[in-house]
C-alpha atoms as a PDB file:
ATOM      1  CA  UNK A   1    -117.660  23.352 -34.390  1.00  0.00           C
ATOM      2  CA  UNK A   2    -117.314  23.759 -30.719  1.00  0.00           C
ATOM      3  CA  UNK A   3    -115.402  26.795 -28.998  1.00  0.00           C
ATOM      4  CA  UNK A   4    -112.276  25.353 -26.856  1.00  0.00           C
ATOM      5  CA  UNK A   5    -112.293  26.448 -23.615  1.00  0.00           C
ATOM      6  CA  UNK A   6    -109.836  28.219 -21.669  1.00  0.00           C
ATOM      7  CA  UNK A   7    -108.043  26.297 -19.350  1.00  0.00           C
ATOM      8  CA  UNK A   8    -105.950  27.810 -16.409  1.00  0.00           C
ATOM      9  CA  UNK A   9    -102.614  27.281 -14.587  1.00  0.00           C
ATOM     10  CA  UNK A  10    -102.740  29.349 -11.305  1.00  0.00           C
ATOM     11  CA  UNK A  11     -99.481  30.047  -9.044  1.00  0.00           C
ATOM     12  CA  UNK A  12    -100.945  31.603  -5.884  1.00  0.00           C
ATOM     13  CA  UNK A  13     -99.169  32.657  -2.387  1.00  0.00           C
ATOM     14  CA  UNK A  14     -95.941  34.043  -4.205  1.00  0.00           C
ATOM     15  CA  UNK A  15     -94.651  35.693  -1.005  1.00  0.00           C
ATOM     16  CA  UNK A  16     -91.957  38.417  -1.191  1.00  0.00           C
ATOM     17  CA  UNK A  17     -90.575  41.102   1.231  1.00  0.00           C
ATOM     18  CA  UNK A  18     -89.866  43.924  -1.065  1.00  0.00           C
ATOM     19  CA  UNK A  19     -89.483  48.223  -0.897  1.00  0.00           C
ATOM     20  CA  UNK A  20     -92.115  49.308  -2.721  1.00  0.00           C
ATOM     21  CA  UNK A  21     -94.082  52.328  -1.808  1.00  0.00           C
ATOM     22  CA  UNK A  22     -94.102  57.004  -2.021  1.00  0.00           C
ATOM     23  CA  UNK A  23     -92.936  56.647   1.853  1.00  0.00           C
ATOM     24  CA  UNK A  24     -89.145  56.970   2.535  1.00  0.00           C
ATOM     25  CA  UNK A  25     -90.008  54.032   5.654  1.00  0.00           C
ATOM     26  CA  UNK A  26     -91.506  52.036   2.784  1.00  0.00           C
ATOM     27  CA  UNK A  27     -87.760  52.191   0.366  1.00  0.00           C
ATOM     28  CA  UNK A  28     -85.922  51.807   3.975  1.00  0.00           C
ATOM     29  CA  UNK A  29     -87.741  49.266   5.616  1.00  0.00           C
ATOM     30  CA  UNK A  30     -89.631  47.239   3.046  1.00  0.00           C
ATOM     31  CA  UNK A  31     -93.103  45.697   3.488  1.00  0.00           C
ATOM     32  CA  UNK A  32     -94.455  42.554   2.430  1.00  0.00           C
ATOM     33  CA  UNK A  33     -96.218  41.289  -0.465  1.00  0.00           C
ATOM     34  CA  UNK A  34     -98.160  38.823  -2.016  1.00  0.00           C
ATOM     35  CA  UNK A  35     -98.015  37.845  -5.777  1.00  0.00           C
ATOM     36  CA  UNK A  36    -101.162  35.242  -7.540  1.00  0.00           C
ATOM     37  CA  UNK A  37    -100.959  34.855 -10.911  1.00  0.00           C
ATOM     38  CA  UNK A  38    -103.090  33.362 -13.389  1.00  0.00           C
ATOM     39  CA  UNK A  39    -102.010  31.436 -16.731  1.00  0.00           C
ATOM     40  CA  UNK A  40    -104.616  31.145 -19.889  1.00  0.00           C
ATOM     41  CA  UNK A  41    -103.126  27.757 -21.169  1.00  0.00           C
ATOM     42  CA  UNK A  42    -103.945  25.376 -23.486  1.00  0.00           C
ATOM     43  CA  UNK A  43    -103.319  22.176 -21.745  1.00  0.00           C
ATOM     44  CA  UNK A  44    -104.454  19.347 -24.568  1.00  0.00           C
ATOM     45  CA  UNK A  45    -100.344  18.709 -25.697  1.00  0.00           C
ATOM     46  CA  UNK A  46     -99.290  18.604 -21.863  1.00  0.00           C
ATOM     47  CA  UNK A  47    -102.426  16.618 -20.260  1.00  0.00           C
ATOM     48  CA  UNK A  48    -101.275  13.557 -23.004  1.00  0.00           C
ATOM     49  CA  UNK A  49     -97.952  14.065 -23.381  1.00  0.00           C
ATOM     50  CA  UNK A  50     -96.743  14.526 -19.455  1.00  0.00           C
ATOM     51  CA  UNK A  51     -93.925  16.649 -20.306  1.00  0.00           C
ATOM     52  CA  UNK A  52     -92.421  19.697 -18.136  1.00  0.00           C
ATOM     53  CA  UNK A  53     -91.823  21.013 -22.166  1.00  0.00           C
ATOM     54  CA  UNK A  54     -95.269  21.473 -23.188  1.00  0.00           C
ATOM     55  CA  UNK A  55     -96.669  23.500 -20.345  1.00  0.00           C
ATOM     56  CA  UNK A  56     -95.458  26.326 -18.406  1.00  0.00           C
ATOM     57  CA  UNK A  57     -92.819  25.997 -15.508  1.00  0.00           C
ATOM     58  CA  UNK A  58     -94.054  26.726 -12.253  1.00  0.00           C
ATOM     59  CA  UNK A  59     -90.300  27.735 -11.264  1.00  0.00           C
ATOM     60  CA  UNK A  60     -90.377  29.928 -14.148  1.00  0.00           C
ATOM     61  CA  UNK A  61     -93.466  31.939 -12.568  1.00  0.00           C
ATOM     62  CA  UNK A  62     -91.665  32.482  -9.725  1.00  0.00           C
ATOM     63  CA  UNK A  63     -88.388  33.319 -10.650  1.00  0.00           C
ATOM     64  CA  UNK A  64     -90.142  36.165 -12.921  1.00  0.00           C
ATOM     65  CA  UNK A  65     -91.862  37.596 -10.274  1.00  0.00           C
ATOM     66  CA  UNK A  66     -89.027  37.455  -8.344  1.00  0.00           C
ATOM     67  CA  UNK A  67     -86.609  39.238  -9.911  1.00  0.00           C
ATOM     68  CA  UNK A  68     -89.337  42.113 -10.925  1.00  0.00           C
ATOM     69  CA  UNK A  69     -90.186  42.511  -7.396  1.00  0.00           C
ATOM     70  CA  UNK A  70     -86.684  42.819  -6.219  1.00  0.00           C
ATOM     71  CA  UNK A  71     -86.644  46.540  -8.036  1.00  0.00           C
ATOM     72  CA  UNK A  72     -88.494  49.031  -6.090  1.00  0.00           C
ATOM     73  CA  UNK A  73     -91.019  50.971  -7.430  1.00  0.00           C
ATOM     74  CA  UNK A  74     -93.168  54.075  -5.792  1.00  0.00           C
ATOM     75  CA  UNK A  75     -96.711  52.165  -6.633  1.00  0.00           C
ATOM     76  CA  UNK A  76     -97.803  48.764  -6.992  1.00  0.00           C
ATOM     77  CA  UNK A  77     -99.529  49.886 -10.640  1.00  0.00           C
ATOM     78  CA  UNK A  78     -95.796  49.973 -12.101  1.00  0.00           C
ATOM     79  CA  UNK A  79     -94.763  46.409 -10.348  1.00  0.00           C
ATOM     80  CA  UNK A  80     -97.464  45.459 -11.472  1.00  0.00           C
ATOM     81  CA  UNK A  81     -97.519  46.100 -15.355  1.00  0.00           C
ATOM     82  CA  UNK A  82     -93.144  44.788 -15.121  1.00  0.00           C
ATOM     83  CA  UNK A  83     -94.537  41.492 -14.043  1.00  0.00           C
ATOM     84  CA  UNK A  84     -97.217  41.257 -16.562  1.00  0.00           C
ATOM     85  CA  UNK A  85     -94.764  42.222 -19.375  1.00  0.00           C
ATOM     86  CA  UNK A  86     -91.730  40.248 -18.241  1.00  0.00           C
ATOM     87  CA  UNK A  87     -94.617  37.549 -18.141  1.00  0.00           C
ATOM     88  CA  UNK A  88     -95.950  37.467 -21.290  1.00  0.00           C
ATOM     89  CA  UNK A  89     -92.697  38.093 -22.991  1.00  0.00           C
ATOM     90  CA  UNK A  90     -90.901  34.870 -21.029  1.00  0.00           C
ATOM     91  CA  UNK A  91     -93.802  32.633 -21.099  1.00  0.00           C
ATOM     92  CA  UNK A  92     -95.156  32.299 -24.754  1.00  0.00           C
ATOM     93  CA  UNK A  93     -97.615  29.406 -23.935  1.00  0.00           C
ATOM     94  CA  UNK A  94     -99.701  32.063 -21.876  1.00  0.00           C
ATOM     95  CA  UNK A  95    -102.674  33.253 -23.931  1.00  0.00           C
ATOM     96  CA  UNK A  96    -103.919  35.191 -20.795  1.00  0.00           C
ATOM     97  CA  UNK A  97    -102.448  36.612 -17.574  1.00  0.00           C
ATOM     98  CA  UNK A  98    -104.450  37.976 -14.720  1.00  0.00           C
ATOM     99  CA  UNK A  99    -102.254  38.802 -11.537  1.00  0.00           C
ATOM    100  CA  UNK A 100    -102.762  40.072  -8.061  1.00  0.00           C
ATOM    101  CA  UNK A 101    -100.544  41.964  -6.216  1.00  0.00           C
ATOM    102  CA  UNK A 102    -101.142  42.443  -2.582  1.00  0.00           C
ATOM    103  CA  UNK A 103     -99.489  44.811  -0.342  1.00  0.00           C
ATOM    104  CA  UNK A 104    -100.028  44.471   3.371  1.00  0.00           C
ATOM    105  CA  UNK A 105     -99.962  46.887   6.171  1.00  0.00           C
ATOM    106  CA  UNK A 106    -100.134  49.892   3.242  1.00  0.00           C
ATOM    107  CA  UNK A 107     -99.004  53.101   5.522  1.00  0.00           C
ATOM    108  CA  UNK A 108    -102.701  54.870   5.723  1.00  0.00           C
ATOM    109  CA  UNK A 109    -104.607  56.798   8.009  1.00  0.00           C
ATOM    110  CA  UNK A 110    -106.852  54.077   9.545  1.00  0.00           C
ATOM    111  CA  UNK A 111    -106.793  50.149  10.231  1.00  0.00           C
ATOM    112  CA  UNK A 112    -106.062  48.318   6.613  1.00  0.00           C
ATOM    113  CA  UNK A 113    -104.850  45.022   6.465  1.00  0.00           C
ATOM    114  CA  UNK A 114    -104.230  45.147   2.965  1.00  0.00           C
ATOM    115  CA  UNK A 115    -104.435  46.968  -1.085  1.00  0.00           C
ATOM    116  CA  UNK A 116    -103.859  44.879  -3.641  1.00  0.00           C
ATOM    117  CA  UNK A 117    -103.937  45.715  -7.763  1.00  0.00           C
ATOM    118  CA  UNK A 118    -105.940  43.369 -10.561  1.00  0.00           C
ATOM    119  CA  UNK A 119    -104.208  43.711 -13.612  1.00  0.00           C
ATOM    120  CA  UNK A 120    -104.415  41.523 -17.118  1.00  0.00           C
ATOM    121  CA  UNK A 121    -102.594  40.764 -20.377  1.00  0.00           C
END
């Protein structure tokens, strides 16, 4: 009997402005962001049957994301984990989630272009 392999559903490039960050600037002014995410999904119902129904909604991806990163937060740790949980308690086909979220510009003493959390669940 042969292990099934994990297959994946990535949504990358999930751009947001948002006001995250310990600054006061950074809840004033906002900064932008950058959200990937990526879906352990077993595909074998959707890859025959060719319905929106048995796979996971790239719309729905977003509009999670979305409406987590609309509340500010002081670090991207705590974004971070709300997106994971609203996630995998929205999107029961997931088996897996790995996201990235990328802040650029962070406010730090020397030339970054960007910091940017792995997280899983």
């Amino acid at each position: 009997m042969s292990a099934e392999k994990i297959e994946f559903i990535e949504v990358n490039g999930l751009r947001f402005h948002s006001y995250h960050g310990c600054m006061a600037e950074e809840t004033k002014i906002g900064g932008e962001y950058r959200v990937d995410v990526r879906l352990g999904v077993n595909m074998r119902l959707s890859s025959t049957s060719d319905k929106l129904v048995d796979t996971i909604d790239y719309c729905s991806v977003h509009r999670i994301v979305a409406d987590e990163m609309k509340t500010p937060s002081k670090l991207i740790e705590h974004v971070g984990r709300r997106i994971l949980e609203s996630l995998k308690n929205k999107l029961v086909l997931a088996s897996s989630i790995e996201l990235k979220l990328t802040k650029f510009s962070p406010p730090i003493d020397g030339d970054c272009e960007s910091v940017a959390v792995v997280m899983h669940a």
